[in-house]
C-alpha atoms as a PDB file:
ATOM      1  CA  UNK A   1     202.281 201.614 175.686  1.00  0.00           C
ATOM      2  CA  UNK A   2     203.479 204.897 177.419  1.00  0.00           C
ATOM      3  CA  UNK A   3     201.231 205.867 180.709  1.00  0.00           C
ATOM      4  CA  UNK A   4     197.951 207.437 179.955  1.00  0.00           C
ATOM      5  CA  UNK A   5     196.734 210.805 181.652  1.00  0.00           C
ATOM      6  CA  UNK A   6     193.587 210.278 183.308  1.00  0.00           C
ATOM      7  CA  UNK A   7     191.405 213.307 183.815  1.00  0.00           C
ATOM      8  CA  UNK A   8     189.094 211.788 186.701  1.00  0.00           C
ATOM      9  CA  UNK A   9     186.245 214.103 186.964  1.00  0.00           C
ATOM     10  CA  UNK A  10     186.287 216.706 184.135  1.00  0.00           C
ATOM     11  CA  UNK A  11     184.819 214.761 181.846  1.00  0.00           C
ATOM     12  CA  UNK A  12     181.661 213.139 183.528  1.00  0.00           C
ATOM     13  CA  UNK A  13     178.668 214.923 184.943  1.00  0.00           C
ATOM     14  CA  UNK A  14     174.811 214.962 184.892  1.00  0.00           C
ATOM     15  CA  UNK A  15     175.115 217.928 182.892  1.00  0.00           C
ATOM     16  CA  UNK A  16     177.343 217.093 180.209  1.00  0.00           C
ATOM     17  CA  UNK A  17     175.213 213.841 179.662  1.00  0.00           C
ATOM     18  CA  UNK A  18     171.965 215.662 179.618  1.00  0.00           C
ATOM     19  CA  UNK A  19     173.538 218.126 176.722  1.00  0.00           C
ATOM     20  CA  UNK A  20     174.347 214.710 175.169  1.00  0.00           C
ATOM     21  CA  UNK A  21     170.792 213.127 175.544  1.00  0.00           C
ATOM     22  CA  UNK A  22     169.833 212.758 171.295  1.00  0.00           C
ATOM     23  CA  UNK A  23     167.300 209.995 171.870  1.00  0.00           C
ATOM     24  CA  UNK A  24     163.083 210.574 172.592  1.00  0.00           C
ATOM     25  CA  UNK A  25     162.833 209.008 175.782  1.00  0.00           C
ATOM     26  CA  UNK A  26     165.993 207.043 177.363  1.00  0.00           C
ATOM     27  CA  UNK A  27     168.008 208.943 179.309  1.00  0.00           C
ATOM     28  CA  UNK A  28     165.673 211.748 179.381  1.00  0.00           C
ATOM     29  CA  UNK A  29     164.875 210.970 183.068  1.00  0.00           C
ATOM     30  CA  UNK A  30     168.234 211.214 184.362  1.00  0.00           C
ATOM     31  CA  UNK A  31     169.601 209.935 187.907  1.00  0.00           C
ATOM     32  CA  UNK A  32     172.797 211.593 188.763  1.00  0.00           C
ATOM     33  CA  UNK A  33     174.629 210.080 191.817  1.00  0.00           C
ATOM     34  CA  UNK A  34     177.996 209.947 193.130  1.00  0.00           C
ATOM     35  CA  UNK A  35     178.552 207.507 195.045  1.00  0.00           C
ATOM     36  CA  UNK A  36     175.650 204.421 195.465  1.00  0.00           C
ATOM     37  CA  UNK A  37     175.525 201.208 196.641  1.00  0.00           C
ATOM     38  CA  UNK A  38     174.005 199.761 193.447  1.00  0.00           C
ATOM     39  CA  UNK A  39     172.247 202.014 190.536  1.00  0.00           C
ATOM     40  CA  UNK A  40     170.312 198.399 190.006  1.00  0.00           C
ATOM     41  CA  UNK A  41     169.250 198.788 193.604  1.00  0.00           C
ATOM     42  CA  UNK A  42     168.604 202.349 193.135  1.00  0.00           C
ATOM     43  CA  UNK A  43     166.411 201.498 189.893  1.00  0.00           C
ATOM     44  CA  UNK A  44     164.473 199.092 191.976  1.00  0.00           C
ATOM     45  CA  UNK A  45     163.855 200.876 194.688  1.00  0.00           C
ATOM     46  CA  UNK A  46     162.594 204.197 191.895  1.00  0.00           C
ATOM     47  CA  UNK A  47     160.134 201.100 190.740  1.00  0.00           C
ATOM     48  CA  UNK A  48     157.647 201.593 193.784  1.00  0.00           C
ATOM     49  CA  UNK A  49     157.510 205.158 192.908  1.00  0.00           C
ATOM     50  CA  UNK A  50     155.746 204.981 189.178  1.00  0.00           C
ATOM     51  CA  UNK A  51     159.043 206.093 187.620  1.00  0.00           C
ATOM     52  CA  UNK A  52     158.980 207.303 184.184  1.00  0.00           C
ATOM     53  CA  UNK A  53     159.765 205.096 181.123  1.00  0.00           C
ATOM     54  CA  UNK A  54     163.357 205.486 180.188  1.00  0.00           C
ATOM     55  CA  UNK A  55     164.895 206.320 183.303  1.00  0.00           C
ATOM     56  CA  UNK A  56     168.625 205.962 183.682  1.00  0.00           C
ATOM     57  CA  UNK A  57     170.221 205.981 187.000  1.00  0.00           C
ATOM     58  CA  UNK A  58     174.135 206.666 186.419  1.00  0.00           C
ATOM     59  CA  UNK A  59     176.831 206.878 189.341  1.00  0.00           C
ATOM     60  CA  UNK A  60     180.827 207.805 189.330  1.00  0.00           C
ATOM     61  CA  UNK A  61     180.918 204.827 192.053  1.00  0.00           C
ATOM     62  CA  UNK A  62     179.379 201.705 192.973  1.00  0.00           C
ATOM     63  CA  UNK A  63     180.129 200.258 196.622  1.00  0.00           C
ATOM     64  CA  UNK A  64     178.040 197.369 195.705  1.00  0.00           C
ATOM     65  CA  UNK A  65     177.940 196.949 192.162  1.00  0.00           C
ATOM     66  CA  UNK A  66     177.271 192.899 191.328  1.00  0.00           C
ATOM     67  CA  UNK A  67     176.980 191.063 188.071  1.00  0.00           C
ATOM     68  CA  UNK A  68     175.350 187.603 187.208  1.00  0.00           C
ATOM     69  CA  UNK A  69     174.786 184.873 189.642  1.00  0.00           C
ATOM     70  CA  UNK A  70     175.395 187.318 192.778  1.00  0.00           C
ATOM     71  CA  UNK A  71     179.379 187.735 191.611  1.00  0.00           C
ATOM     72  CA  UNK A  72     180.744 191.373 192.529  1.00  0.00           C
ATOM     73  CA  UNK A  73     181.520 193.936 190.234  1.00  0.00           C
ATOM     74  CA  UNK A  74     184.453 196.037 190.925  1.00  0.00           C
ATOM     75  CA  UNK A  75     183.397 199.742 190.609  1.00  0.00           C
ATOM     76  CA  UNK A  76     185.955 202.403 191.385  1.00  0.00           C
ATOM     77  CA  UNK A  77     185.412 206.149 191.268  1.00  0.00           C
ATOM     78  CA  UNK A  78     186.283 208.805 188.199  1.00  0.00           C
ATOM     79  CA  UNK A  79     186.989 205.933 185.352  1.00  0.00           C
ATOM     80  CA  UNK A  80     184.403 203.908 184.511  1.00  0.00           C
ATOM     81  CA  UNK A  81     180.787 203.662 183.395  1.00  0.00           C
ATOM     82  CA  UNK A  82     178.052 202.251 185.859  1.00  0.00           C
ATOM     83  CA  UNK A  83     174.060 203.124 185.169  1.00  0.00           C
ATOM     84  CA  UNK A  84     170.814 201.247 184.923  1.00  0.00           C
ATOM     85  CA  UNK A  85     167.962 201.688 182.830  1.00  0.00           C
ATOM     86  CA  UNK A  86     164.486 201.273 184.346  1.00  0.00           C
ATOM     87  CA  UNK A  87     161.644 200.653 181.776  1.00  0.00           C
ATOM     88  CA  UNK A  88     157.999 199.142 181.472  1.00  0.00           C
ATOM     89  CA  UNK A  89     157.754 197.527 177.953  1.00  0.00           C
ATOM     90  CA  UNK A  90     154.012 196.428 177.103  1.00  0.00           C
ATOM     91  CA  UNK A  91     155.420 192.591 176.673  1.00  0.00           C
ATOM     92  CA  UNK A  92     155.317 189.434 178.561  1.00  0.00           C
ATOM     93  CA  UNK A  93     157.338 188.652 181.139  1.00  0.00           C
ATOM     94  CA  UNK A  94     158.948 185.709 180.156  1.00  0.00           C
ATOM     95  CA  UNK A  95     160.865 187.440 177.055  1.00  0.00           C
ATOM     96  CA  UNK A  96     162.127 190.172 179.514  1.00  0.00           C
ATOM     97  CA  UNK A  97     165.217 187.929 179.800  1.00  0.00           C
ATOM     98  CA  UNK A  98     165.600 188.480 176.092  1.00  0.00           C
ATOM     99  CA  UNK A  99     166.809 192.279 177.001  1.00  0.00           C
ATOM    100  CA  UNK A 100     170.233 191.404 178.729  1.00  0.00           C
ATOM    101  CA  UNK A 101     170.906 190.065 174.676  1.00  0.00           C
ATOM    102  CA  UNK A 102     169.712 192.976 173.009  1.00  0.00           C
ATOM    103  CA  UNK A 103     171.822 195.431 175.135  1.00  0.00           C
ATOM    104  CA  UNK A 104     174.942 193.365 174.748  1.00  0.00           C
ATOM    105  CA  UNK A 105     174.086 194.222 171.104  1.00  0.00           C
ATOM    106  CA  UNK A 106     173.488 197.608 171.239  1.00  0.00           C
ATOM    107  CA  UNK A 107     176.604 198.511 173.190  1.00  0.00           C
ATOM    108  CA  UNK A 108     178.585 196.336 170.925  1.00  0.00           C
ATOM    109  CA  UNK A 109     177.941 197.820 168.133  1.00  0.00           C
ATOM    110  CA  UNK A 110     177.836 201.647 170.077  1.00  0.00           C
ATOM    111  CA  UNK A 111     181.770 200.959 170.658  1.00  0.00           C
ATOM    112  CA  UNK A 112     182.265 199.145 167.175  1.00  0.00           C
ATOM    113  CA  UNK A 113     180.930 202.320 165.203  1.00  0.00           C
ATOM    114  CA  UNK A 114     184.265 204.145 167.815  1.00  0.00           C
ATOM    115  CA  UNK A 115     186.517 201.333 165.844  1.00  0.00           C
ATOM    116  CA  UNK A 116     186.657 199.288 169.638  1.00  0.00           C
ATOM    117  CA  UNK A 117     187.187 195.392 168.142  1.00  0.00           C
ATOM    118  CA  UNK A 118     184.347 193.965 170.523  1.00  0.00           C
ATOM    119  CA  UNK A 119     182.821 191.037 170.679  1.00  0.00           C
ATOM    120  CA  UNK A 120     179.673 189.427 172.537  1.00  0.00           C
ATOM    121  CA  UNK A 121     180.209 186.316 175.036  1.00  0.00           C
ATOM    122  CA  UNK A 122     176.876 184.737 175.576  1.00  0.00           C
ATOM    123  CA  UNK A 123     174.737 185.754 177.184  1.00  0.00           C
ATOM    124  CA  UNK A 124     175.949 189.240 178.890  1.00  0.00           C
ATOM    125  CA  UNK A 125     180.091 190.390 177.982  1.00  0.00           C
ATOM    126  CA  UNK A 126     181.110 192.092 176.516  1.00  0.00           C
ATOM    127  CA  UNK A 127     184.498 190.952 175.285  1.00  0.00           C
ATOM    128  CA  UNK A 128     187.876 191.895 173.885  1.00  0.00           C
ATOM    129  CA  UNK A 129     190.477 189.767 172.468  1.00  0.00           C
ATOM    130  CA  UNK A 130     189.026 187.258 175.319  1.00  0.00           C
ATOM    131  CA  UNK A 131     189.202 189.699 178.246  1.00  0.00           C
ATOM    132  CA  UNK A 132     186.069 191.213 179.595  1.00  0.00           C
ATOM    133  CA  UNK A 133     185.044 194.909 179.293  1.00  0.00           C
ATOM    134  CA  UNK A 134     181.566 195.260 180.095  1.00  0.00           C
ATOM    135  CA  UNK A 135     178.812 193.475 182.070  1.00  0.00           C
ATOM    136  CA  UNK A 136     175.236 193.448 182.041  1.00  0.00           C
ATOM    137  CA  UNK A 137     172.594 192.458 184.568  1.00  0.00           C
ATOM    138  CA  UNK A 138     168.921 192.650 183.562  1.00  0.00           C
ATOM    139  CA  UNK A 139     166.263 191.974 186.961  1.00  0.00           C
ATOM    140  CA  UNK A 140     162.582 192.079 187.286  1.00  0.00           C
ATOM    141  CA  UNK A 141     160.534 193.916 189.976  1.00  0.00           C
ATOM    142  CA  UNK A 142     157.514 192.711 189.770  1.00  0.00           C
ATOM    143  CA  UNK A 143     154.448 195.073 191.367  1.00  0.00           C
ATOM    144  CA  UNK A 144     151.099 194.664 192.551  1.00  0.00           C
ATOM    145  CA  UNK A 145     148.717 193.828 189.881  1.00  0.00           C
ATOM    146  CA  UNK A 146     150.817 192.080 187.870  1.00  0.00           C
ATOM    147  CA  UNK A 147     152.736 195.162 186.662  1.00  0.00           C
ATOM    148  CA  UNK A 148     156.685 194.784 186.400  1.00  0.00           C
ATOM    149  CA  UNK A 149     159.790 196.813 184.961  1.00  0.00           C
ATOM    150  CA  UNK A 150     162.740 195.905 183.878  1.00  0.00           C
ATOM    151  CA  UNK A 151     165.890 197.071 185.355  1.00  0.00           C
ATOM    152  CA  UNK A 152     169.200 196.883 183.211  1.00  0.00           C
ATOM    153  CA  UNK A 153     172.341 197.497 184.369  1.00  0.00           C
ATOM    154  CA  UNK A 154     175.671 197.840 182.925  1.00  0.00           C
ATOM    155  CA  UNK A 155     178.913 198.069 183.897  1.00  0.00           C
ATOM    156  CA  UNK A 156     182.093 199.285 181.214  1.00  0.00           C
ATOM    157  CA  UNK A 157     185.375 199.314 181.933  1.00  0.00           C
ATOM    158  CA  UNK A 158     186.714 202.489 180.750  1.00  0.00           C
ATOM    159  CA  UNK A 159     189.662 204.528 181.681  1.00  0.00           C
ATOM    160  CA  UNK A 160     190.380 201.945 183.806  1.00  0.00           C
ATOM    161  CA  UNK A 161     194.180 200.771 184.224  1.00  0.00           C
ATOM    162  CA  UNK A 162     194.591 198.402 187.108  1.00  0.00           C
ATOM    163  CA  UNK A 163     192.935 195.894 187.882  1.00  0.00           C
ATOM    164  CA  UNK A 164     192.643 193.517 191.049  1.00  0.00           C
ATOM    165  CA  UNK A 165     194.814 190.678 191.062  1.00  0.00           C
ATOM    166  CA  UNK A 166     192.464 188.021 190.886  1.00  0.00           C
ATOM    167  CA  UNK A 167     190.743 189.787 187.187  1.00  0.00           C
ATOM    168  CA  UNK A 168     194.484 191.173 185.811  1.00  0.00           C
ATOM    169  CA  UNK A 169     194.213 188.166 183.398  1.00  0.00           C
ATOM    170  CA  UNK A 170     190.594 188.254 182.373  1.00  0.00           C
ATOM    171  CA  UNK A 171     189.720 192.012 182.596  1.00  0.00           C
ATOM    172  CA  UNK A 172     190.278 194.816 179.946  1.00  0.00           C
ATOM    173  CA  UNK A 173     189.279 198.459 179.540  1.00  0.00           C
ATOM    174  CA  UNK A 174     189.051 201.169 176.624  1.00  0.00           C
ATOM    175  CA  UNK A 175     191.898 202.942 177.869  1.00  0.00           C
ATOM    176  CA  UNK A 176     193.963 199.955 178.371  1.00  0.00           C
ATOM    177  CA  UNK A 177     192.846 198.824 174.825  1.00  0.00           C
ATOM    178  CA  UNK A 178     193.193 201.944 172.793  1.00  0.00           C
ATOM    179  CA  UNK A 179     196.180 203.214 174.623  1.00  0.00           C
ATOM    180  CA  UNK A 180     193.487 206.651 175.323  1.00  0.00           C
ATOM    181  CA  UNK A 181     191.454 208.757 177.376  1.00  0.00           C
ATOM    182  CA  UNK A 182     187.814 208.377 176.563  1.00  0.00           C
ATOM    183  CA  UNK A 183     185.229 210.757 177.670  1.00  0.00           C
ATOM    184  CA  UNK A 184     182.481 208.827 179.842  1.00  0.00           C
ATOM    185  CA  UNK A 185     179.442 211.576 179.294  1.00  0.00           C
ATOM    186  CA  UNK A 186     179.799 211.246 175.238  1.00  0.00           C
ATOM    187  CA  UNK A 187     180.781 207.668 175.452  1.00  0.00           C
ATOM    188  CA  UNK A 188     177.265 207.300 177.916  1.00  0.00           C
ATOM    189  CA  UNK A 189     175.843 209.251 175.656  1.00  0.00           C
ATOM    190  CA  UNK A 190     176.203 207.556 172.415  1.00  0.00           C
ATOM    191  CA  UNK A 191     175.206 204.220 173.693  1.00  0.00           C
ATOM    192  CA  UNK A 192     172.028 205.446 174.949  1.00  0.00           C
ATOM    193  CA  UNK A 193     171.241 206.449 171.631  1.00  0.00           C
ATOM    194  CA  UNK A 194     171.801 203.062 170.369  1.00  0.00           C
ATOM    195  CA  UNK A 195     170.504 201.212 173.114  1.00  0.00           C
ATOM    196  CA  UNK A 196     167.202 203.484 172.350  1.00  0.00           C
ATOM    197  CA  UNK A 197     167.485 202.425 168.383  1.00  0.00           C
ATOM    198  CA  UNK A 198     167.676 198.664 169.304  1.00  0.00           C
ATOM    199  CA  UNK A 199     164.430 198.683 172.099  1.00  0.00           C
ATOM    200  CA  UNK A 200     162.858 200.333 170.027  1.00  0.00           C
ATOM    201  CA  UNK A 201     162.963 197.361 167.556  1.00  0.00           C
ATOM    202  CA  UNK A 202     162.922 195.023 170.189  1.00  0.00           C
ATOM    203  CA  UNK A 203     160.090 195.879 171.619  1.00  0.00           C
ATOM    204  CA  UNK A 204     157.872 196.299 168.611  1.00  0.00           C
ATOM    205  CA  UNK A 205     159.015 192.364 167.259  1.00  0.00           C
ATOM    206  CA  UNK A 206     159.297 190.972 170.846  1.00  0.00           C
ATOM    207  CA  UNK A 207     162.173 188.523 170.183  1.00  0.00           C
ATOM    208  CA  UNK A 208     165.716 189.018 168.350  1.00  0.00           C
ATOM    209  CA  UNK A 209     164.043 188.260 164.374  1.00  0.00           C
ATOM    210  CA  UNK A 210     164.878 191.829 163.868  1.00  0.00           C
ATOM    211  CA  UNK A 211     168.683 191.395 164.648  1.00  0.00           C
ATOM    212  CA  UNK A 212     169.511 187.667 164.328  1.00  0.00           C
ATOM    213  CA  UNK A 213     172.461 188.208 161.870  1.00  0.00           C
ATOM    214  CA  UNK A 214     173.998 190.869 163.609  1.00  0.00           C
ATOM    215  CA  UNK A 215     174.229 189.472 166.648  1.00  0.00           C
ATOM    216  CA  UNK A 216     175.462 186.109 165.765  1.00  0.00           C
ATOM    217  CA  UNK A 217     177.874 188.032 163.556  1.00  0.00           C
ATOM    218  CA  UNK A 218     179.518 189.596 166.830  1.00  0.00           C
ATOM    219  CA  UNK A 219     178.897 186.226 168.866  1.00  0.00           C
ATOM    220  CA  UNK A 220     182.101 185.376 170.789  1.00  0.00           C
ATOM    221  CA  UNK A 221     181.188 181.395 171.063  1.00  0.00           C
ATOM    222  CA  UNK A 222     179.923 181.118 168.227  1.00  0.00           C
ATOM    223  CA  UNK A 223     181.664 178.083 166.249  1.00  0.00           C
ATOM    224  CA  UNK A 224     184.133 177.632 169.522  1.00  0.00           C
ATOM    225  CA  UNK A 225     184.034 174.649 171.697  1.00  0.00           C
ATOM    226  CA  UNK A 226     181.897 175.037 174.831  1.00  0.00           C
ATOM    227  CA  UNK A 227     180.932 174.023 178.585  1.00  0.00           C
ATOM    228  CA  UNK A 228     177.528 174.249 179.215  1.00  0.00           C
ATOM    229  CA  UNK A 229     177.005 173.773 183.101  1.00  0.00           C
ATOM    230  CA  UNK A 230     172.962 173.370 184.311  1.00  0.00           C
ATOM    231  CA  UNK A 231     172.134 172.146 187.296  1.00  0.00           C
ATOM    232  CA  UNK A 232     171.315 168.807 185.782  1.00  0.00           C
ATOM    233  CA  UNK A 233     174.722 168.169 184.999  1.00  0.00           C
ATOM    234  CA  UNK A 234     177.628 169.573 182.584  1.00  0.00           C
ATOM    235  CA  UNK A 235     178.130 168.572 178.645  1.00  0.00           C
ATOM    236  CA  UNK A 236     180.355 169.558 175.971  1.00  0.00           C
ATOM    237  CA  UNK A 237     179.900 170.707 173.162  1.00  0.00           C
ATOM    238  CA  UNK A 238     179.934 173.629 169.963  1.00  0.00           C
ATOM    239  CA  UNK A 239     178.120 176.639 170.173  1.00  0.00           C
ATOM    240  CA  UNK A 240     176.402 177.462 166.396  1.00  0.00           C
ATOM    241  CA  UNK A 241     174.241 180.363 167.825  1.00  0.00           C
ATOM    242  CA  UNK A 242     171.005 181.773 169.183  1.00  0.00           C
ATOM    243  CA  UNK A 243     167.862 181.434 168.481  1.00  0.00           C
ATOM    244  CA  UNK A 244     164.929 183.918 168.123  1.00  0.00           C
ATOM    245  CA  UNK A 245     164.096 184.173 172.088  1.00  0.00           C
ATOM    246  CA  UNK A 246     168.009 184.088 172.896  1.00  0.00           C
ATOM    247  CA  UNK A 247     168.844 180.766 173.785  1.00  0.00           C
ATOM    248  CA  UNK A 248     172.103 179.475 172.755  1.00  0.00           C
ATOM    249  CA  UNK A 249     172.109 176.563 170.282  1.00  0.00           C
ATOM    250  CA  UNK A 250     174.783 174.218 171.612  1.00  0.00           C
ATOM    251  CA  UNK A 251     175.582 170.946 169.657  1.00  0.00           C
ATOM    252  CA  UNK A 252     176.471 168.134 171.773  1.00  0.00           C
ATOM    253  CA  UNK A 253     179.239 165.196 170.700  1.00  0.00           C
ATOM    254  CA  UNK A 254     176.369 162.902 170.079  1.00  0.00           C
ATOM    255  CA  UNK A 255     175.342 166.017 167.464  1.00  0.00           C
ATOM    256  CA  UNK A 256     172.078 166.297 169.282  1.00  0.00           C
ATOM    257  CA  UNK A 257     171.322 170.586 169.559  1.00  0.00           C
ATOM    258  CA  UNK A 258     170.764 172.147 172.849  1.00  0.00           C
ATOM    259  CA  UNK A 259     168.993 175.008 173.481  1.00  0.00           C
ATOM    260  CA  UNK A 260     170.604 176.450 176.548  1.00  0.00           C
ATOM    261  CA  UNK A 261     169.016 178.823 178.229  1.00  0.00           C
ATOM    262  CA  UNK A 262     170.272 180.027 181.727  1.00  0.00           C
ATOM    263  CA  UNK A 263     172.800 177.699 182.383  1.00  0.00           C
ATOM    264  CA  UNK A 264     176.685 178.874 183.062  1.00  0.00           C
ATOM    265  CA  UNK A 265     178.843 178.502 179.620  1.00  0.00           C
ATOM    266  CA  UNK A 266     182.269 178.482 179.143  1.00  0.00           C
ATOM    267  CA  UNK A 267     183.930 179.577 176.073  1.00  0.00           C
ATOM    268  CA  UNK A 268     187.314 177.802 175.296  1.00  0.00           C
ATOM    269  CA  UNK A 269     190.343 180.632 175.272  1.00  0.00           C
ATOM    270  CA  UNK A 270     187.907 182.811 177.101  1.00  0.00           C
ATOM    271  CA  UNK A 271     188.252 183.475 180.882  1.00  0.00           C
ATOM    272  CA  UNK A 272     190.768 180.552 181.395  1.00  0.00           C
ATOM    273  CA  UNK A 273     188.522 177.646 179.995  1.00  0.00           C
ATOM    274  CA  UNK A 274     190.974 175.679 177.847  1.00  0.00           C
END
């Protein structure tokens, strides 16, 4: 693969994604920053302030950006994507988890429809050929009165060509993939509109009925041999999908089913386990 030409800056700004914008209300509050700490932080500190539904914070560079279980996210300037999306679904707050899946979805299937060969790694990757190109984080801030939003954020690796040497084995991006330049404000752009399509859904079913199939059809583990590790204890065992609220459905070498839902899994050929 020759080098590719990356064009850090030309490509990406508030008003290029706002010209984008095709959805009815995500995206159509738009954060612009250049530099943050955290656009999840951001997001959560907007939630004191009545923000409106839909709100996407997006930044060229995260100082701070972090994934699951507290792990950092590496978030250079001019390549990548980095935004959150702060909403305040009429649901309950114990199928909020439920999002993280239904995003993983949504962007999987924004970058399949570009002819990107992803896949989804339970519960948050987003995968490719068993290297990781995109992370999700969903949080709750929880108000006074009981009222909450949800705060997604997502991470994609983009134009992207060197890595740190501790995620060279495990990490991926579009441009490393494709052998291309993508542009980030049509890329953003056209996930939002899908991400839109799929809450939409989401949050008019409350649980993943509407898009079972599909996801399990892009499902990384599913059919692999996994390791399921809960604070109880780790087990063994082969992942044969999700069910309607999310949970993985792991069966165990006794052939008991598991329905796993927080714990850490590990998908054989996928980040090393093997």
């Amino acid at each position: 693969m020759g080098r590719i030409e990356i064009n850090h800056s030309a490509d990406f700004s508030a008003e290029r994604i706002r010209q984008g914008i095709a959805g009815q209300w995500l995206g159509r509050n738009l954060i612009w920053k250049e530099t943050t700490e955290s656009t999840n932080r951001d997001a959560a500190l907007l939630a004191g302030e009545k923000p409106v539904h839909g709100t996407v914070i997006v930044a060229d560079c995260q100082t701070g950006g972090k994934g699951r279980r507290g792990r950092s996210w590496t978030s250079p300037a001019g390549v990548n994507l980095y935004f959150s999306i702060l909403m305040k679904p009429e649901m309950e707050t114990d199928k909020i988890s439920t999002i993280t899946l239904v995003t993983a979805l949504a962007v999987a299937e924004a970058l399949r429809e570009k002819e990107v060969d992803v896949q989804i790694k339970w519960p948050n990757d987003i995968v490719i050929h068993g290297r990781k190109l995109a992370g999700i984080l969903t949080e709750l801030k929880l108000l006074e009165k009981k009222k909450a939003y949800v705060i997604t954020g997502i991470g994609i690796n983009v134009n992207q060509t060197e890595f740190p040497e501790d995620l060279q084995e495990n990490a991926v991006s579009l441009a490393l993939e494709t052998g291309r330049n993508w542009n980030r404000s049509i890329l953003l752009c056209d996930i939002l509109k899908r991400l839109e399509e799929r809450y939409d859904r989401f949050f008019e079913t409350g649980d993943l009925s509407f898009c079972l199939k599909e996801y399990e059809a892009l499902l990384a583990n599913r059919g692999r041999n996994v390791m399921v590790m809960e604070p109880s204890g780790a087990y063994a065992g082969v992942a044969l999908g999700i069910d309607e609220r999310g949970r993985l459905l792991v069966q165990r070498e006794d052939g008991t089913v598991a329905s796993v839902y927080a714990g850490e899994v590990s998908v054989r050929g996928i980040y090393g386990y093997v």
